[in-house]
Protein backbone atom coordinates (compact mmCIF):
# COMPACT_ATOMS: atom_id res chain seq x y z
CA UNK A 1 111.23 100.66 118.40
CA UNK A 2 107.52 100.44 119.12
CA UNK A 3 105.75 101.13 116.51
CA UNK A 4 102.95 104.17 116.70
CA UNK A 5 99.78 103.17 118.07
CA UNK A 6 97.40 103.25 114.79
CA UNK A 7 98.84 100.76 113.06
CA UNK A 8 99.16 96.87 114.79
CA UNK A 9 102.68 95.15 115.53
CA UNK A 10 101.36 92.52 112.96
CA UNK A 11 101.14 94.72 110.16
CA UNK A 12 104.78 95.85 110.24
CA UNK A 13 106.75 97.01 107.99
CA UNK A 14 103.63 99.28 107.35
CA UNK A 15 105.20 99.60 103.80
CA UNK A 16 107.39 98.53 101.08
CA UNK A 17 109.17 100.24 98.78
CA UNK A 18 110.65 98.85 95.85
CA UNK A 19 112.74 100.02 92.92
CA UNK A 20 116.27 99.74 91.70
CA UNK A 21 119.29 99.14 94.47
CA UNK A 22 120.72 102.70 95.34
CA UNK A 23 124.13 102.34 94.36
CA UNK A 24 122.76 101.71 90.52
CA UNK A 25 122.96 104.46 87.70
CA UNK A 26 120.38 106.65 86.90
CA UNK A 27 117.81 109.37 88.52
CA UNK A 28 115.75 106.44 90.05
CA UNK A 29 118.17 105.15 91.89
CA UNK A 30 119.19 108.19 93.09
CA UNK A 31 115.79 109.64 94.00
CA UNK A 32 115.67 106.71 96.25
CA UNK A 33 118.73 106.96 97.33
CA UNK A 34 118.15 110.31 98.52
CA UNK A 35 114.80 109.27 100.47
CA UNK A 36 116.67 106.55 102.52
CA UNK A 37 120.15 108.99 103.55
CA UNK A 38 116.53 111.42 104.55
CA UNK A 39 115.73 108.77 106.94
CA UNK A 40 113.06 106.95 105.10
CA UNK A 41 113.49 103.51 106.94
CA UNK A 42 114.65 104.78 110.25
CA UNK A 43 111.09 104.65 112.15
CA UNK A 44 110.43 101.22 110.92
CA UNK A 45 107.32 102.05 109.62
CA UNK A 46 109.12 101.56 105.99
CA UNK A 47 111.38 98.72 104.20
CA UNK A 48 113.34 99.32 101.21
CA UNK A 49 113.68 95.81 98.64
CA UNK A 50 116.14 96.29 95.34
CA UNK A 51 114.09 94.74 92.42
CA UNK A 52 116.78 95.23 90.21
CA UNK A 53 120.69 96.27 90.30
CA UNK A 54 124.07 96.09 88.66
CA UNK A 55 125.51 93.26 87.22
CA UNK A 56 125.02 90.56 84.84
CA UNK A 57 121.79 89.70 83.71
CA UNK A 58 121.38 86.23 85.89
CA UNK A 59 122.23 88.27 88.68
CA UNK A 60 119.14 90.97 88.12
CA UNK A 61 116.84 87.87 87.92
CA UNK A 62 118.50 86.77 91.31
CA UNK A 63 117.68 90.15 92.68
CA UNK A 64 114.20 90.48 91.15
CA UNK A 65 112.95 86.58 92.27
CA UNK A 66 114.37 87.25 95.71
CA UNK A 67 112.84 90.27 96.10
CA UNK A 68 109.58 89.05 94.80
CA UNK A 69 109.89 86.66 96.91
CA UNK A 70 110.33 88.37 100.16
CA UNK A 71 107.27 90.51 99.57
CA UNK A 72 105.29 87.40 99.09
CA UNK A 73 106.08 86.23 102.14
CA UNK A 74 105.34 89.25 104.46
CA UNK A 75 102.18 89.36 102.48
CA UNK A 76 101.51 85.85 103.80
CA UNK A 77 102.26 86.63 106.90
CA UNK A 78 99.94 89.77 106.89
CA UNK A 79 102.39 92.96 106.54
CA UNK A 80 102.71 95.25 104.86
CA UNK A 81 99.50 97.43 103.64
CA UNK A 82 100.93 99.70 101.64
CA UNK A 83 103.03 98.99 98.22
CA UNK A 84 105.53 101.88 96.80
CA UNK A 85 106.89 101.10 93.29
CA UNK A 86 109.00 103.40 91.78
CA UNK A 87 108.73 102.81 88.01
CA UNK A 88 109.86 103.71 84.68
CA UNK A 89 109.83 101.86 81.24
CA UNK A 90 109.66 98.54 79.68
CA UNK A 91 111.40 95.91 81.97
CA UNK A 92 111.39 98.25 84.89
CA UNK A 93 107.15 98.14 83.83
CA UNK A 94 106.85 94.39 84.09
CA UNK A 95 108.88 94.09 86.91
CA UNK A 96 106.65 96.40 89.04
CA UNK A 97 103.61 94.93 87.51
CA UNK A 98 104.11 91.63 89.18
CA UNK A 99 104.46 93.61 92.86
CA UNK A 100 101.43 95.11 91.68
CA UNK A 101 99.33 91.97 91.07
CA UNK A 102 100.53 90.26 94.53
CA UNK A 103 99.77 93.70 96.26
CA UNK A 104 96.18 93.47 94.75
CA UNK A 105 95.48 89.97 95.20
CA UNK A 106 96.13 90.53 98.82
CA UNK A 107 93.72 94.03 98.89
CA UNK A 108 96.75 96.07 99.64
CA UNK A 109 97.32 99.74 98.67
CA UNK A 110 99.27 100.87 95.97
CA UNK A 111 101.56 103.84 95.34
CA UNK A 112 102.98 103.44 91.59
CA UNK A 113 105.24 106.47 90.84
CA UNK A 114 106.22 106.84 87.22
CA UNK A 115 110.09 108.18 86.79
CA UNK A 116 111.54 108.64 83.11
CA UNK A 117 110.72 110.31 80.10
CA UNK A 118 110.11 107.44 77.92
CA UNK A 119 106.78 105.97 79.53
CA UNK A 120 104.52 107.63 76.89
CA UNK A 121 106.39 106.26 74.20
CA UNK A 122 106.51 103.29 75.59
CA UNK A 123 103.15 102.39 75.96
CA UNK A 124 102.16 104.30 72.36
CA UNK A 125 104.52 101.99 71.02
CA UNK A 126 102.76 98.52 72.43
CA UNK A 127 100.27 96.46 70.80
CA UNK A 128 96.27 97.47 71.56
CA UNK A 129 96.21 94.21 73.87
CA UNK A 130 99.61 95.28 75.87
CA UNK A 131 98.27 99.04 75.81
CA UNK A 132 95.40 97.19 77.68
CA UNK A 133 97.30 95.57 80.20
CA UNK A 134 99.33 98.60 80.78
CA UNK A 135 95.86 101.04 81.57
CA UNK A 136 94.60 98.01 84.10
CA UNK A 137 97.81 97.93 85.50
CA UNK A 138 97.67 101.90 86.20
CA UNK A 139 94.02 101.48 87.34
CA UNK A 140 94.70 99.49 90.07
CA UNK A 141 97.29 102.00 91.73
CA UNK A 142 95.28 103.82 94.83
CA UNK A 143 98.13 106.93 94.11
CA UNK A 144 99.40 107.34 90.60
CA UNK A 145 102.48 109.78 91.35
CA UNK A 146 103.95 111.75 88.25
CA UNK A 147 107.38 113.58 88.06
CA UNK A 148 105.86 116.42 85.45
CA UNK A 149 102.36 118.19 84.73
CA UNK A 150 102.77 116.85 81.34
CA UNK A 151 102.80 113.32 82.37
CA UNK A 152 99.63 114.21 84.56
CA UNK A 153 97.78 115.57 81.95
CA UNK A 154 98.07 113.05 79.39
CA UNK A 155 97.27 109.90 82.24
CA UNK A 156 94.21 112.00 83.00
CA UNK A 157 93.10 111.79 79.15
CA UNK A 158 94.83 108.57 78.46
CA UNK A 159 93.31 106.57 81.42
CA UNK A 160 90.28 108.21 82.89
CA UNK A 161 89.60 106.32 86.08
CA UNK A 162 92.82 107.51 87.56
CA UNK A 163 93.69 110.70 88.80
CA UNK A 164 97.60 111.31 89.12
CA UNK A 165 99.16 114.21 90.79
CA UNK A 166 102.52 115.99 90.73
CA UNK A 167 105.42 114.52 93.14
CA UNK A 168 108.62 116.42 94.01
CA UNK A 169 112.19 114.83 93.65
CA UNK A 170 114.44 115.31 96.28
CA UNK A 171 117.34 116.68 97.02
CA UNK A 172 120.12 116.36 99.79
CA UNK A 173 119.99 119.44 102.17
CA UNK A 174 124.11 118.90 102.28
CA UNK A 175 123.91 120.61 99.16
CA UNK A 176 121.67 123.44 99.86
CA UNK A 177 124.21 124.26 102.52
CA UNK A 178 127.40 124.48 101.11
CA UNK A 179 128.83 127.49 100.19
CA UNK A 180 128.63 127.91 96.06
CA UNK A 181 131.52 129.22 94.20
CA UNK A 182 130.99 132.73 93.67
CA UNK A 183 130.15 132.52 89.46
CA UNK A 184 133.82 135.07 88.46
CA UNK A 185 135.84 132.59 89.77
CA UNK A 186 134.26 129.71 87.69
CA UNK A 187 136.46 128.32 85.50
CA UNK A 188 134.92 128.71 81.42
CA UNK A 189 133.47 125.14 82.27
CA UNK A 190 130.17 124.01 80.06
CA UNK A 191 128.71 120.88 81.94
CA UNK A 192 127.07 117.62 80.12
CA UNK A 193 125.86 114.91 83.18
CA UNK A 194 123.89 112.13 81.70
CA UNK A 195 123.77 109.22 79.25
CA UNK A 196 125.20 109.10 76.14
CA UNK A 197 121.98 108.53 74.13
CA UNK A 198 120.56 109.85 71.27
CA UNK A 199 117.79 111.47 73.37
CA UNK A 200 119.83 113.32 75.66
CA UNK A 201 120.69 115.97 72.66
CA UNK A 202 124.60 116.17 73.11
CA UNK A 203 124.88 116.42 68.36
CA UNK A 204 122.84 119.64 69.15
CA UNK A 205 125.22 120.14 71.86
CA UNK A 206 128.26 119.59 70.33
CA UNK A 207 127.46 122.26 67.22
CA UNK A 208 126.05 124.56 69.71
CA UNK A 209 129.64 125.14 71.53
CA UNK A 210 131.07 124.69 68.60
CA UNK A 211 129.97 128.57 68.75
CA UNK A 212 130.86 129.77 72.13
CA UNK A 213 134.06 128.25 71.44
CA UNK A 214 134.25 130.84 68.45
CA UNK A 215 133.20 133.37 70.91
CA UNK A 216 135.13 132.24 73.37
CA UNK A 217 138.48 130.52 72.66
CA UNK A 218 138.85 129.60 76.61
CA UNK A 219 135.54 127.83 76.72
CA UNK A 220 135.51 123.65 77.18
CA UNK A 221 132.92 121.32 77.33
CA UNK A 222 133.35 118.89 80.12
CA UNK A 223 130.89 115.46 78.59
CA UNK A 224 130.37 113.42 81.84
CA UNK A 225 128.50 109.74 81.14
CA UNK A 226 128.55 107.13 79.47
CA UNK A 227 126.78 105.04 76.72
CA UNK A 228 125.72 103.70 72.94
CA UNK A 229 126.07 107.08 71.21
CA UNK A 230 129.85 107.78 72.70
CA UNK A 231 131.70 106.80 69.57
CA UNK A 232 130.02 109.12 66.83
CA UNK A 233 129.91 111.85 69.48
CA UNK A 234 133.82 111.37 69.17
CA UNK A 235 133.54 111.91 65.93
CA UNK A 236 131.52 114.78 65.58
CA UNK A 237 134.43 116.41 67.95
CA UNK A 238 136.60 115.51 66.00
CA UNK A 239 134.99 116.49 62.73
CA UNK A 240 134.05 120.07 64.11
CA UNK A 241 137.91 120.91 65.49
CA UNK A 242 137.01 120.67 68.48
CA UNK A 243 139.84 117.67 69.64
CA UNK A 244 141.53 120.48 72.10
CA UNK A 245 138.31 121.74 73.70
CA UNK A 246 135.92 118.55 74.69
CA UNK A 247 136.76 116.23 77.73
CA UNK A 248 134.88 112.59 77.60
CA UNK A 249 135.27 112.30 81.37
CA UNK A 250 133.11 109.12 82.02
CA UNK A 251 130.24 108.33 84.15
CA UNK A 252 131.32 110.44 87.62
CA UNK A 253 129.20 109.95 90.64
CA UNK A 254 130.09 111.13 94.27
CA UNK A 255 132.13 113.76 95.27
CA UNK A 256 133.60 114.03 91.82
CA UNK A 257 130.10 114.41 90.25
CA UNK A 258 129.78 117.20 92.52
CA UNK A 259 133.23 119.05 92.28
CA UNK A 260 132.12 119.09 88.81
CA UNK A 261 129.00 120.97 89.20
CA UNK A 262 130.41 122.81 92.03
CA UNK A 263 133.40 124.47 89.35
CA UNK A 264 131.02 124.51 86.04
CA UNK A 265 130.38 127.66 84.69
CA UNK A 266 127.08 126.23 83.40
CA UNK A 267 125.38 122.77 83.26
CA UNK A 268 123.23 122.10 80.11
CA UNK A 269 121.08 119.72 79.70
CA UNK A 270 119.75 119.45 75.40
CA UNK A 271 117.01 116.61 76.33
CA UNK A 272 114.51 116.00 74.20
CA UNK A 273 112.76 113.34 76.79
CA UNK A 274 113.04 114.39 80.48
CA UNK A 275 110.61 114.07 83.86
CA UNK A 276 112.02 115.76 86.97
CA UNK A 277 115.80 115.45 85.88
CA UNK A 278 118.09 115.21 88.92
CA UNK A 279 120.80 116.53 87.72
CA UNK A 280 118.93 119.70 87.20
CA UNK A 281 118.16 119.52 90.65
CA UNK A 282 121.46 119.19 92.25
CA UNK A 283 122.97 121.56 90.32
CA UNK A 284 120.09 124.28 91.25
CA UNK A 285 120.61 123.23 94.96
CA UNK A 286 124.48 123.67 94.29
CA UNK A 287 123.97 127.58 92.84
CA UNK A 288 125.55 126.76 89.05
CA UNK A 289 123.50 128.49 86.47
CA UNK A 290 121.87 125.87 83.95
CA UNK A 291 120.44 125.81 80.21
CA UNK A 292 117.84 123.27 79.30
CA UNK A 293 115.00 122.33 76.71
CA UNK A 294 111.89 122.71 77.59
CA UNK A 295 110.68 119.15 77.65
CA UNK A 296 108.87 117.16 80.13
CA UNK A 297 108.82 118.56 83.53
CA UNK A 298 111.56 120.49 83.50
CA UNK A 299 109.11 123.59 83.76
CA UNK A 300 107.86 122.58 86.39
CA UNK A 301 110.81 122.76 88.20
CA UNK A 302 112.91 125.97 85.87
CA UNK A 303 111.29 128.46 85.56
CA UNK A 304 112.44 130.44 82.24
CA UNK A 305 114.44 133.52 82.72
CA UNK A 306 114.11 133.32 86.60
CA UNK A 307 115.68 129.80 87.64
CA UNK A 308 117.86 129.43 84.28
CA UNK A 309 117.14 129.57 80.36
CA UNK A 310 114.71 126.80 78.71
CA UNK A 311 115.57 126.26 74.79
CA UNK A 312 113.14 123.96 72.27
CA UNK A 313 114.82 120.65 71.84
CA UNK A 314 116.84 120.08 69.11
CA UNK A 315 117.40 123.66 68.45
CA UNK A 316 120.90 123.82 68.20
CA UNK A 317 121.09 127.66 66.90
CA UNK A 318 119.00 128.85 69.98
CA UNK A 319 120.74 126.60 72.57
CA UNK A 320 123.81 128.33 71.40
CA UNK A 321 122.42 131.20 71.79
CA UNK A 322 121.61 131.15 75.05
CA UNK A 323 124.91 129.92 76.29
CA UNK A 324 126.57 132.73 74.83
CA UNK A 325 124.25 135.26 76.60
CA UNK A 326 124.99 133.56 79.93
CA UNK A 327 128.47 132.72 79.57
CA UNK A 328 129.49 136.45 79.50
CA UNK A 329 126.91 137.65 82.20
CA UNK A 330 128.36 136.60 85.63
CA UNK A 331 125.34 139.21 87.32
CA UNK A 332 122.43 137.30 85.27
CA UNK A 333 123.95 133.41 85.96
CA UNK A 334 124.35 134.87 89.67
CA UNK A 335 120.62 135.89 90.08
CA UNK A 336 119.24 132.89 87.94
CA UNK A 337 121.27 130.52 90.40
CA UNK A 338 120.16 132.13 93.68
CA UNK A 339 116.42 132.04 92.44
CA UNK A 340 117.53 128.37 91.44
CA UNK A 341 118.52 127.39 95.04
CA UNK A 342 115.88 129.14 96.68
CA UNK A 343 113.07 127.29 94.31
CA UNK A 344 114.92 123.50 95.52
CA UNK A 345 114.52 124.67 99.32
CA UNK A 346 111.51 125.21 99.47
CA UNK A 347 110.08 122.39 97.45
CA UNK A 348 112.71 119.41 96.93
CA UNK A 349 114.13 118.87 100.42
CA UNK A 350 114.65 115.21 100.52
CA UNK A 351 113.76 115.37 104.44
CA UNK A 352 110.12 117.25 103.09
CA UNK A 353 109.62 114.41 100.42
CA UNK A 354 110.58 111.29 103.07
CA UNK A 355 108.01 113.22 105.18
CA UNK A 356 105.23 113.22 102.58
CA UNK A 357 105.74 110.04 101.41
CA UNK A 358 105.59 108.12 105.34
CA UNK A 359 102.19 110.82 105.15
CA UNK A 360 101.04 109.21 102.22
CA UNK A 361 101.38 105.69 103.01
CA UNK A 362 99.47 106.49 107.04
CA UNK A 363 96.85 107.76 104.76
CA UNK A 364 96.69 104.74 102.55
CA UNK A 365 97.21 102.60 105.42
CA UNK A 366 94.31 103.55 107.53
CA UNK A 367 92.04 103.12 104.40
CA UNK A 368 91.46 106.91 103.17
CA UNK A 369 92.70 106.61 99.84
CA UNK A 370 92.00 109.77 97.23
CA UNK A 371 92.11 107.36 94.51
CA UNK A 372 88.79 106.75 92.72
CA UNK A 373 88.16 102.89 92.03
C-alpha cells in the first residue's frame, strides 16, 4: 500500500507501538488487543512489537531484547517518528523507559500512556533518586495519556512540565451489537472478573453476599480469575457457609468470559485501585447492570445512579447494600444498563479510539506536538 503523501516512504512504519503481546492477561493487553482487531496496523502507517508476554521468565527477556532490538534498528535506519508505549508499573516502567531513552536519543516523539491503578503508589513508594528518574522519564513524553481524571490531576501537581489528558479505552463494537439478555430472564448470577489480589476487594465481597444470600437463598456468586489471594478467599467461603453458593471458576477469557457477563445478573467490581477497568467496560457494552467502588477512574466512565451504583471501597455494609437494592429491581438494572451501553457507544468504540490514536501520532509526526518541553 502506498503510503499517504505527508509522510516519506523512508520514514515507514510512521509509528510503533509497544506493550504486552495481546494474547497475555490483563486490561493492557486487552486494550491493545482491541486497537489492532479495530484495524490499528492495517494502513501501514502503524507496527505493533510485544515487549513482554507469557511464559517463563528467560523467555520475557527473549521477547523484551528482541523487541528492543528491532526498534533500534528501524531507528537506525530512520523510521519510525513516533513512539507509543503503553505502560503500567514497576517492570512494565523500566521496560518502557529504555524505548523511551532510544526514542529520545534519536529526537523522536513520544506517546507514554499510563494503564493500572498502582502507578501512584509505585512511584510514592521509590527512593527520592528513583522518584527522580521516574519525573524525567515522564518529562520527556510529547503526550502523557491517562486512563482517569484522577491520575491527570495528580501528574499535573506531581510533575509540572507535563500536561496529561484523559484517553478512552476501547471496546469491541461486536458487543455493542448483540442482543442483551432481557434482565427477568437472568439467572440470580453475581459476577467477580479479575485477579485474585488483595486490592481487587473480593473479603469485602465475600461478607457482602454473604447478605443477599440471606435475602436471597437462590443468589450465587460466580468468582472468575485467578491469583495469590485464592486460598484464604476459600476459606473465608468456607468459614461464612457459603460452600453451596460460591463458584471459583478460573481465569475465563473468550467467549466464555462473555457468556458469563452475557447471563450475570450483576457484575461487581469491590476495587480499591482501578484506572479505566475493562471489564467494566465490556460488561456496560454487553447491557448487565454493574456495582463498583468509586476509585480511580471508574467515574469517569459510571456515572452513579445513571450507568450503575458506585460504593466507597472497602465498605462491605454499603456494597451489600446496594446489591440487594438492584438484585430485586429488574426496571432499575434495566435502565442503569441501557444508559450503560449508550455511554460505551458513544465514547469507547475501539474503531473511534484506533482513529484517534493514528490522529495523534500524524500530529506528532508532522512536528505539532501539544506537549510543552
Amino acid at each position: 500500500m502506498t503510503p499517504p503523501s505527508d509522510h516519506s516512504a523512508g520514514r515507514w512504519p510512521l509509528c510503533v507501538m509497544v506493550g504486552p503481546a495481546p494474547q497475555a492477561q490483563g486490561g493492557v493487553a486487552s486494550v491493545i488487543a482491541l486497537l489492532l482487531q479495530a484495524g490499528l496496523l492495517e494502513d501501514e502507517e502503524v507496527v505493533f512489537v510485544a515487549s513482554h508476554g507469557p511464559g517463563p521468565r528467560w523467555r520475557k527477556l527473549c521477547i523484551a531484547l528482541r523487541a528492543w532490538t528491532r526498534y533500534l534498528l528501524w531507528l537506525m535506519q530512520g523510521r519510525a517518528a513516533v513512539l507509543h508505549v503503553h505502560v503500567s508499573s514497576h517492570a512494565s516502567f523500566w521496560r518502557k523507559a529504555s524505548f523511551m531513552v532510544l526514542a529520545r536519543l534519536f529526537r523522536r516523539r513520544i506517546v507514554f500512556q499510563l494503564h493500572g491503578g498502582g502507578f501512584r503508589t509505585f512511584y510514592e513508594s521509590r527512593s527520592r533518586p528513583v522518584r527522580w528518574i521516574i519525573r524525567r522519564t515522564l518529562m520527556q513524553a510529547d503526550e502523557l495519556l491517562c486512563l482517569s481524571a484522577s491520575a491527570v490531576a495528580w501528574l499535573r501537581a506531581e510533575v509540572p512540565s507535563t500536561r496529561p489528558h484523559w484517553w478512552p479505552n476501547p471496546v469491541s463494537a461486536a458487543l455493542i451489537k448483540q442482543i442483551p439478555q432481557a434482565q427477568t430472564e437472568r439467572p440470580p448470577h453475581l459476577l467477580f472478573l479479575g485477579a485474585l489480589l488483595p486490592a481487587k476487594g473480593v473479603l469485602e465481597l465475600l461478607r457482602a453476599f454473604s447478605e443477599l444470600r440471606c435475602a436471597d437463598g437462590r443468589a450465587r456468586l460466580l468468582i472468575a480469575g485467578t491469583g495469590p489471594q485464592e486460598r484464604q478467599l476459600r476459606e473465608q467461603v468456607t468459614d461464612l457457609g457459603l460452600d453451596e453458593a460460591v463458584d471459583f471458576l478460573g481465569w475465563v477469557t473468550g467467549e466464555q468470559k462473555l457468556a458469563c457477563m452475557r447471563r450475570a445478573r450483576l457484575l461487581v467490581l469491590p476495587s480499591h485501585l482501578e484506572q479505566q477497568p475493562m471489564v467494566l467496560l465490556e460488561a456496560m457494552a454487553l447491557g448487565t447492570a454493574l456495582v463498583a467502588t468509586r476509585v480511580g477512574g471508574v467515574p469517569d466512565i459510571v456515572r452513579d445512579g445513571v450507568d450503575g451504583i458506585l460504593v466507597e471501597p472497602g465498605d462491605s455494609a454499603q456494597l451489600a447494600a446496594a446489591l440487594k437494592d438492584l438484585w430485586s429491581d429488574a426496571e432499575l438494572r434495566q435502565s442503569l444498563a441501557q444508559s450503560a451501553r449508550a455511554r460505551v457507544q458513544d465514547v469507547h468504540l475501539a474503531a473511534r479510539v484506533a482513529d484517534q490514536s493514528r490522529r495523534l501520532y500524524r500530529e506528532l509526526a508532522g512536528g505539532q506536538s501539544r506537549q510543552p518541553k
